[in-house]
PDB file of N, CA and C in Angstrom:
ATOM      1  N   UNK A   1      -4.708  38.344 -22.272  1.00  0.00           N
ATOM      2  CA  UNK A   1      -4.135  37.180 -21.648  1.00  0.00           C
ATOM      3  C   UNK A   1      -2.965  37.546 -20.748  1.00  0.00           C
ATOM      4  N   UNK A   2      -2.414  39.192 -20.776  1.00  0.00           N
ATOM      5  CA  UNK A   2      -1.025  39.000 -20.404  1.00  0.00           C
ATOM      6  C   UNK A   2      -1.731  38.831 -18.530  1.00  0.00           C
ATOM      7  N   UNK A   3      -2.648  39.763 -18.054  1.00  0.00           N
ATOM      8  CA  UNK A   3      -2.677  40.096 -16.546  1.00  0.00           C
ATOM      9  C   UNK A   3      -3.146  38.254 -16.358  1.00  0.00           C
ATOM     10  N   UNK A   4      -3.911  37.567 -16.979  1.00  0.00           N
ATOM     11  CA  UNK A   4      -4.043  36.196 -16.473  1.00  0.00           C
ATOM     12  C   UNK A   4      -2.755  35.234 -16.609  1.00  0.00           C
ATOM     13  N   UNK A   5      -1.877  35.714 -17.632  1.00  0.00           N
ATOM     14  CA  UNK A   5      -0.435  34.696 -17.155  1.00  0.00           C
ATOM     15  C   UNK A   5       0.206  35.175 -16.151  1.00  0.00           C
ATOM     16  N   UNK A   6      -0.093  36.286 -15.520  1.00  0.00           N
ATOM     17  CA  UNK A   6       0.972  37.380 -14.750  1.00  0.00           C
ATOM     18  C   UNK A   6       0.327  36.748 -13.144  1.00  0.00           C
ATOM     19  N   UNK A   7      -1.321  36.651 -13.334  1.00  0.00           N
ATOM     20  CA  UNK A   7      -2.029  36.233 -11.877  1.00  0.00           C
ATOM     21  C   UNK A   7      -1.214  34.862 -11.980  1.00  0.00           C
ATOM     22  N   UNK A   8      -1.598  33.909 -13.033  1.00  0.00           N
ATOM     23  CA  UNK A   8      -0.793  32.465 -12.677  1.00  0.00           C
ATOM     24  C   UNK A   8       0.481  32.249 -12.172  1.00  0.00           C
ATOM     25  N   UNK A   9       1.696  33.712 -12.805  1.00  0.00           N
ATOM     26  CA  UNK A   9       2.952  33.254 -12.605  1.00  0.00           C
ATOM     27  C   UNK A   9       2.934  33.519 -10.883  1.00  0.00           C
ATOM     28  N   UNK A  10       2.464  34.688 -10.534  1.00  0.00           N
ATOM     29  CA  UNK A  10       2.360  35.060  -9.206  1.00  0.00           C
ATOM     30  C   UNK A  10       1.843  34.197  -8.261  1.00  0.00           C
ATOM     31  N   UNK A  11       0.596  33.268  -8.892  1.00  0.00           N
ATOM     32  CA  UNK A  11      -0.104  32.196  -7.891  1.00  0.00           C
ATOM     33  C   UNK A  11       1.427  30.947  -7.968  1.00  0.00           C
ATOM     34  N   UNK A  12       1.637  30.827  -8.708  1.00  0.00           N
ATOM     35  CA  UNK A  12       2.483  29.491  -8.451  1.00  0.00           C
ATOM     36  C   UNK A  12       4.015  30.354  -7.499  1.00  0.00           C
ATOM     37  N   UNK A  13       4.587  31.177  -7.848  1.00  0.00           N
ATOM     38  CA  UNK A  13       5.953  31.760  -7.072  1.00  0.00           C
ATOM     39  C   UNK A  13       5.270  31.721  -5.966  1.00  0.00           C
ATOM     40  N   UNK A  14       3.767  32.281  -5.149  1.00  0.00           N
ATOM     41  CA  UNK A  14       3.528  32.713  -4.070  1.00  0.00           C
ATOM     42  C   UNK A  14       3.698  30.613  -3.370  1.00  0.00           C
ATOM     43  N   UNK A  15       3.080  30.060  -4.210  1.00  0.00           N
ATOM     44  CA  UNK A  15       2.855  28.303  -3.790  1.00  0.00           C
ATOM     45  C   UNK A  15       4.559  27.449  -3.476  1.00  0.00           C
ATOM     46  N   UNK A  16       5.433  28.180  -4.137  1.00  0.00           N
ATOM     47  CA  UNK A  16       7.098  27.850  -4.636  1.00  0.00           C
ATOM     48  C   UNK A  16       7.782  28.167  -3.157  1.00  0.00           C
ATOM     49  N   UNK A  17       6.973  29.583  -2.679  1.00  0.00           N
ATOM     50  CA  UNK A  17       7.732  30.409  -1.594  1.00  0.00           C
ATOM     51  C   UNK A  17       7.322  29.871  -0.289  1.00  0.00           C
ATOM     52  N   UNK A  18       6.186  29.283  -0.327  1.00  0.00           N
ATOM     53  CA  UNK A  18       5.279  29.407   0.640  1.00  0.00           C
ATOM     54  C   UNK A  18       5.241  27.446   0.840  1.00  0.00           C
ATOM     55  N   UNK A  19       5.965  26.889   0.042  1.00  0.00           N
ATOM     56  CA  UNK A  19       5.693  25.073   0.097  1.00  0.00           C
ATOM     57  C   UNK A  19       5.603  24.620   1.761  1.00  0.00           C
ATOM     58  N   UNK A  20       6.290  24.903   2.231  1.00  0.00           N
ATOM     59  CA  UNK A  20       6.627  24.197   3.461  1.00  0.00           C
ATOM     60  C   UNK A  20       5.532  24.532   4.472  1.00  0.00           C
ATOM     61  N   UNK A  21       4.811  25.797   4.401  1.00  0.00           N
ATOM     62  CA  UNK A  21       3.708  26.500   5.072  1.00  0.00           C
ATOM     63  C   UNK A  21       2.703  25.889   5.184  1.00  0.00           C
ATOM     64  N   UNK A  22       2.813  25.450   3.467  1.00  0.00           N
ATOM     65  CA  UNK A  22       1.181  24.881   2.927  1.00  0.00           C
ATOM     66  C   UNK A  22       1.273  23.557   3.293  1.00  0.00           C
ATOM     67  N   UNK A  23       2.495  22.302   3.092  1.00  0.00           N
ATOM     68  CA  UNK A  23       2.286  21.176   3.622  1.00  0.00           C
ATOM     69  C   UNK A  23       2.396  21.079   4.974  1.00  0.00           C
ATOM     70  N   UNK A  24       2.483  22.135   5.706  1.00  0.00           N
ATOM     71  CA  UNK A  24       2.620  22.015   7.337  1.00  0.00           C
ATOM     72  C   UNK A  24       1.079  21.956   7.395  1.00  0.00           C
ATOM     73  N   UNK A  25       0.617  22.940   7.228  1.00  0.00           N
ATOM     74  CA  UNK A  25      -1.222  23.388   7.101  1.00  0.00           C
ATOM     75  C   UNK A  25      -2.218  22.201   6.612  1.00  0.00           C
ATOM     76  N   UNK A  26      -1.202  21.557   5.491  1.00  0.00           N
ATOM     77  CA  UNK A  26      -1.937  20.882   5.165  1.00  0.00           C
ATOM     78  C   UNK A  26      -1.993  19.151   6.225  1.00  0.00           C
ATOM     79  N   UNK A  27      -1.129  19.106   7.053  1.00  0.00           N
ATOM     80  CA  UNK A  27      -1.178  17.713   7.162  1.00  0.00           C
ATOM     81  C   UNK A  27      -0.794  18.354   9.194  1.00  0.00           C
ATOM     82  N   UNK A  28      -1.772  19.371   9.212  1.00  0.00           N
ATOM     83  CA  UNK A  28      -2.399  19.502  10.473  1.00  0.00           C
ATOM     84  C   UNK A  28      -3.568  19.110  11.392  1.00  0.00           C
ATOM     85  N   UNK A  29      -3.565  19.216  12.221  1.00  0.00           N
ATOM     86  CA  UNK A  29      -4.968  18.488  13.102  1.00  0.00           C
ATOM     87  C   UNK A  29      -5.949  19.187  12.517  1.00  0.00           C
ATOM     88  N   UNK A  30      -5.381  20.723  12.672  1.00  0.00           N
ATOM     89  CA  UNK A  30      -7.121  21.241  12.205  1.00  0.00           C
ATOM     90  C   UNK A  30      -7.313  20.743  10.726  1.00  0.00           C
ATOM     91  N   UNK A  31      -6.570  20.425   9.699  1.00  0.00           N
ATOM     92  CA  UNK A  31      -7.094  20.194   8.565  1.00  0.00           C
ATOM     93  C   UNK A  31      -7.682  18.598   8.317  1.00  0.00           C
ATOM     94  N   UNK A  32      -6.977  17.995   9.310  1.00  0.00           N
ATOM     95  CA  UNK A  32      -7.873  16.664   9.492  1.00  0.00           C
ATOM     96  C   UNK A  32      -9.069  16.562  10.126  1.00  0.00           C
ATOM     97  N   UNK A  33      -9.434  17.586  11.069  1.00  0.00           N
ATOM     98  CA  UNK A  33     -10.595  18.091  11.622  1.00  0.00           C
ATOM     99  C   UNK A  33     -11.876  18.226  10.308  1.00  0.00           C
ATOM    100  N   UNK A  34     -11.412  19.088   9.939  1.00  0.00           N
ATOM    101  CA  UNK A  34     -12.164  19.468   8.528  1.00  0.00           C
ATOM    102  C   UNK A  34     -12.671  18.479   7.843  1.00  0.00           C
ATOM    103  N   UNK A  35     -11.222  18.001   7.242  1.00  0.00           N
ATOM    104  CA  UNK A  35     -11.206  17.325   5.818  1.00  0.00           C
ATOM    105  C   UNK A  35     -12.535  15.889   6.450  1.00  0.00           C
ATOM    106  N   UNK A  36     -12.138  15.495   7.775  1.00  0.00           N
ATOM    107  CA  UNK A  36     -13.134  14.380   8.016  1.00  0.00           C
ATOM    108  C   UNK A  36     -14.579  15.043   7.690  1.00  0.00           C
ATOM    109  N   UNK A  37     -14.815  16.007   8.009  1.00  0.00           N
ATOM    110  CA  UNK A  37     -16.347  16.325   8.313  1.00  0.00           C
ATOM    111  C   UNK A  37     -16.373  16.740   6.793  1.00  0.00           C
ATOM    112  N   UNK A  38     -15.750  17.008   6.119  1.00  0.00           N
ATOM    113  CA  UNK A  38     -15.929  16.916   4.559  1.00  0.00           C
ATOM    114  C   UNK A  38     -16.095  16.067   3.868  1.00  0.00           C
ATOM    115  N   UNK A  39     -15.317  15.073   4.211  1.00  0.00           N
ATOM    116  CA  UNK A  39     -15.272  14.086   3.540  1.00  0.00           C
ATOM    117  C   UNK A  39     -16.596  13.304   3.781  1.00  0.00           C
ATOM    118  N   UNK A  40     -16.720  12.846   5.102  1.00  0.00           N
ATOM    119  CA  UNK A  40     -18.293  12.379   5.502  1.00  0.00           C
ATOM    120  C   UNK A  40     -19.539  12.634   5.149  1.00  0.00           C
ATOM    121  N   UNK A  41     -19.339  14.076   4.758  1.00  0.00           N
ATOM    122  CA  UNK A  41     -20.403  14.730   4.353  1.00  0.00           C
ATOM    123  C   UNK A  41     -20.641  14.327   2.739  1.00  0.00           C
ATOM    124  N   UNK A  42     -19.579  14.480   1.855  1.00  0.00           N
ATOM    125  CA  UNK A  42     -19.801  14.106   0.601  1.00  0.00           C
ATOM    126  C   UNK A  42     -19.772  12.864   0.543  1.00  0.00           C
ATOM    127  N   UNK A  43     -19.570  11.778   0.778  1.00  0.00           N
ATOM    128  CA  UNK A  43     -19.818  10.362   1.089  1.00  0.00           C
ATOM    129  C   UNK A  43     -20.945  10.043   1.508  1.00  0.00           C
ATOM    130  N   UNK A  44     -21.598  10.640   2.535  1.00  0.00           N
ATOM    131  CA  UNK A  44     -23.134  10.141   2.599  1.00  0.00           C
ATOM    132  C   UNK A  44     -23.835  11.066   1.800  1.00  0.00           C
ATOM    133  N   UNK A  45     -23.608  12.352   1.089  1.00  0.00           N
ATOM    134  CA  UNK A  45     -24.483  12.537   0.107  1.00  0.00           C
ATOM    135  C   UNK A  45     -24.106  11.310  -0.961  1.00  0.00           C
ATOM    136  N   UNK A  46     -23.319  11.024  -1.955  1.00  0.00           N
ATOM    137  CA  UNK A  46     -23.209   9.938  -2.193  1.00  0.00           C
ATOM    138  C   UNK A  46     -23.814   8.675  -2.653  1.00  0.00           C
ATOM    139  N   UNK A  47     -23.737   7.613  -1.255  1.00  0.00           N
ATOM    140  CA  UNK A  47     -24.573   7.138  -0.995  1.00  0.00           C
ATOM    141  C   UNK A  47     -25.778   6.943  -0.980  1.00  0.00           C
ATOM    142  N   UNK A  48     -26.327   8.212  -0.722  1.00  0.00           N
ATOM    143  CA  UNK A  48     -27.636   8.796  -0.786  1.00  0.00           C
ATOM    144  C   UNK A  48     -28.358   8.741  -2.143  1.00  0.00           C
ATOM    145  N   UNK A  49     -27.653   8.790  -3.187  1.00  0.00           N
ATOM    146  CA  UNK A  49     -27.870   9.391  -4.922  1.00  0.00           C
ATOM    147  C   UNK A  49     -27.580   7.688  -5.854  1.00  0.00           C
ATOM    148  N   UNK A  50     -26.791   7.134  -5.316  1.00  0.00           N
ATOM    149  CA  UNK A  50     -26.007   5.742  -5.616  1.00  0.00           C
ATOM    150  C   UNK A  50     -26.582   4.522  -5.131  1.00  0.00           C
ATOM    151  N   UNK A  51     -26.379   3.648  -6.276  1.00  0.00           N
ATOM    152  CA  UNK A  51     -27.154   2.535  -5.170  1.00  0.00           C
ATOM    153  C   UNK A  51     -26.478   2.141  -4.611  1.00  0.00           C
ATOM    154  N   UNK A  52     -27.333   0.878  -3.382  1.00  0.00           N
ATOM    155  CA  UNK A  52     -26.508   0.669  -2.169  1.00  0.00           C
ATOM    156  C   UNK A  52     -25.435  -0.184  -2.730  1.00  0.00           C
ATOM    157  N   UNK A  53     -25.332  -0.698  -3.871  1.00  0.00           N
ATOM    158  CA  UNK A  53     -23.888  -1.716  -4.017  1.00  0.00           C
ATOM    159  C   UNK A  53     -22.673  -1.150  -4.275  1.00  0.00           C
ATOM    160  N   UNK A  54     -23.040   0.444  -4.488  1.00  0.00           N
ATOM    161  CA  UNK A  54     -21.399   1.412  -4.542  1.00  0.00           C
ATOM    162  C   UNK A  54     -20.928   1.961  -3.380  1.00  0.00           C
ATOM    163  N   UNK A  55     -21.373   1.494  -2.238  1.00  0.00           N
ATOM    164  CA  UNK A  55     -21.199   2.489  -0.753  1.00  0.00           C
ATOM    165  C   UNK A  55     -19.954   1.522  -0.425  1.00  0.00           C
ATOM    166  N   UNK A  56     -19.531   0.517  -0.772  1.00  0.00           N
ATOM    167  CA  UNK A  56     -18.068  -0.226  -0.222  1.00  0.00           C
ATOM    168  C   UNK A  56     -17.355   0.848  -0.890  1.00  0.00           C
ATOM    169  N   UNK A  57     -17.083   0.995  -2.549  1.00  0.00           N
ATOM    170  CA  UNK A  57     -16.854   2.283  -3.198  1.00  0.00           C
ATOM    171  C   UNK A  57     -16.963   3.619  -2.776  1.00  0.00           C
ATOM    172  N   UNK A  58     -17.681   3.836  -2.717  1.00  0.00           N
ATOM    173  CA  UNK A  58     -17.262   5.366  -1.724  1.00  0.00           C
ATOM    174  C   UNK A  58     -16.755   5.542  -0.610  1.00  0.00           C
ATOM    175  N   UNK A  59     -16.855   4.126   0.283  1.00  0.00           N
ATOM    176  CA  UNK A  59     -16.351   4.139   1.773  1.00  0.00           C
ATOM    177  C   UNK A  59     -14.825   4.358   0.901  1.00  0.00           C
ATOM    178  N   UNK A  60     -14.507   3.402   0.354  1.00  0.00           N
ATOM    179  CA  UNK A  60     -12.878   3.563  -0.346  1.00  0.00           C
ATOM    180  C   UNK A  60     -12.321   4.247  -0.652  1.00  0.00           C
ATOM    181  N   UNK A  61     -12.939   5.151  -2.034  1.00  0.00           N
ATOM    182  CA  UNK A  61     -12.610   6.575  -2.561  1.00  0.00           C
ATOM    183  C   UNK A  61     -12.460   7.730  -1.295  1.00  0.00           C
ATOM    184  N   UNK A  62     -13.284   7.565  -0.263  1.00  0.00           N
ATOM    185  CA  UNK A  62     -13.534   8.600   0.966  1.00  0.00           C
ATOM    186  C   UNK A  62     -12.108   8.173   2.053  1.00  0.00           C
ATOM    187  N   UNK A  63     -11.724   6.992   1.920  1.00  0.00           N
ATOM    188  CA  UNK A  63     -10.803   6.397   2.751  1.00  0.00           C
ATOM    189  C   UNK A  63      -9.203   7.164   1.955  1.00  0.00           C
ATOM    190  N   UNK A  64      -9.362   6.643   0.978  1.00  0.00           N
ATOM    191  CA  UNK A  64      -7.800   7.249  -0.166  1.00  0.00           C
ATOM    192  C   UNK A  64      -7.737   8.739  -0.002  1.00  0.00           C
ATOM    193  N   UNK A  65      -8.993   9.530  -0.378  1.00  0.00           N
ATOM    194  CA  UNK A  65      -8.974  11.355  -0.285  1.00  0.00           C
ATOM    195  C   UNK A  65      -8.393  11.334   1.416  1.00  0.00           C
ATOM    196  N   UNK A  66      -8.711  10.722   2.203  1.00  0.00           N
ATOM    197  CA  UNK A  66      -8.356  11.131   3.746  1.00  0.00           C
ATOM    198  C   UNK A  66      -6.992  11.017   4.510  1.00  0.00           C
ATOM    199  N   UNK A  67      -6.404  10.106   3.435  1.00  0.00           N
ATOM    200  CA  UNK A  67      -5.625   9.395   3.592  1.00  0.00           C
ATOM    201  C   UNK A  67      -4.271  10.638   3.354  1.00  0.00           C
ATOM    202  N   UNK A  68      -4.709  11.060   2.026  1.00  0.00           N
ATOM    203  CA  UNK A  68      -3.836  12.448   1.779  1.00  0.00           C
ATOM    204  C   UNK A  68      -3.678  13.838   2.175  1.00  0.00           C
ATOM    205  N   UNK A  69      -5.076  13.886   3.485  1.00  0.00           N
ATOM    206  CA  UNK A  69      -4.971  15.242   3.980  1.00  0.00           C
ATOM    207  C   UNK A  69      -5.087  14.720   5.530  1.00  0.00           C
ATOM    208  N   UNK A  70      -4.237  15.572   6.614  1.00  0.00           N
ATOM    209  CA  UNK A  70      -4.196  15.793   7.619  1.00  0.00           C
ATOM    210  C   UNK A  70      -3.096  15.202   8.151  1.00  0.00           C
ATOM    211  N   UNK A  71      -3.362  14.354   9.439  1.00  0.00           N
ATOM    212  CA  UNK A  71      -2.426  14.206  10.359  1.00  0.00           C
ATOM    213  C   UNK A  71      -2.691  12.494  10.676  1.00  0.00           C
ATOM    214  N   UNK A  72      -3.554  12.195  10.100  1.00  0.00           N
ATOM    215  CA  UNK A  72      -3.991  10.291  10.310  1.00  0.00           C
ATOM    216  C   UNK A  72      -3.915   9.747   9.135  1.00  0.00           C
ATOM    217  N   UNK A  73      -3.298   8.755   8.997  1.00  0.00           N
ATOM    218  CA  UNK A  73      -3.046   8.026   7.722  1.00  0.00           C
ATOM    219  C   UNK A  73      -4.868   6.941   7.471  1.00  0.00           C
TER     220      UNK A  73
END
């Protein structure tokens, strides 16, 4: 267990050092670029699997996840 608490302590100091990097990155064009065509993508799979009376529901759930990544509220 010790080298897997040692990878964790290192993953979180590297996340501690690095905060401002990662929410810049994160709430960039290109990651809103992405995150849309991600998000779209798992939403109409979705849809696809669900019946049609949960697609207001996923439009929603797909609306809130988008809401928290990129550069468009």
């Amino acid at each position: 267990m010790g080298a897997l608490d040692d990878l964790a302590k290192n993953a979180q100091q590297f996340v501690e050092d690095n905060k401002d990097k990662i929410n810049e990155a994160l709430n960039s064009q290109q990651a809103e670029d992405i995150s849309d065509k991600v998000l779209d993508a798992v939403a109409d799979a979705a849809k696809k699997v669900t019946p049609d009376e949960h697609d207001a529901k996923v439009d929603e759930v797909r609306a809130n996840l988008d809401n928290s990544i990129g550069t468009e509220p």
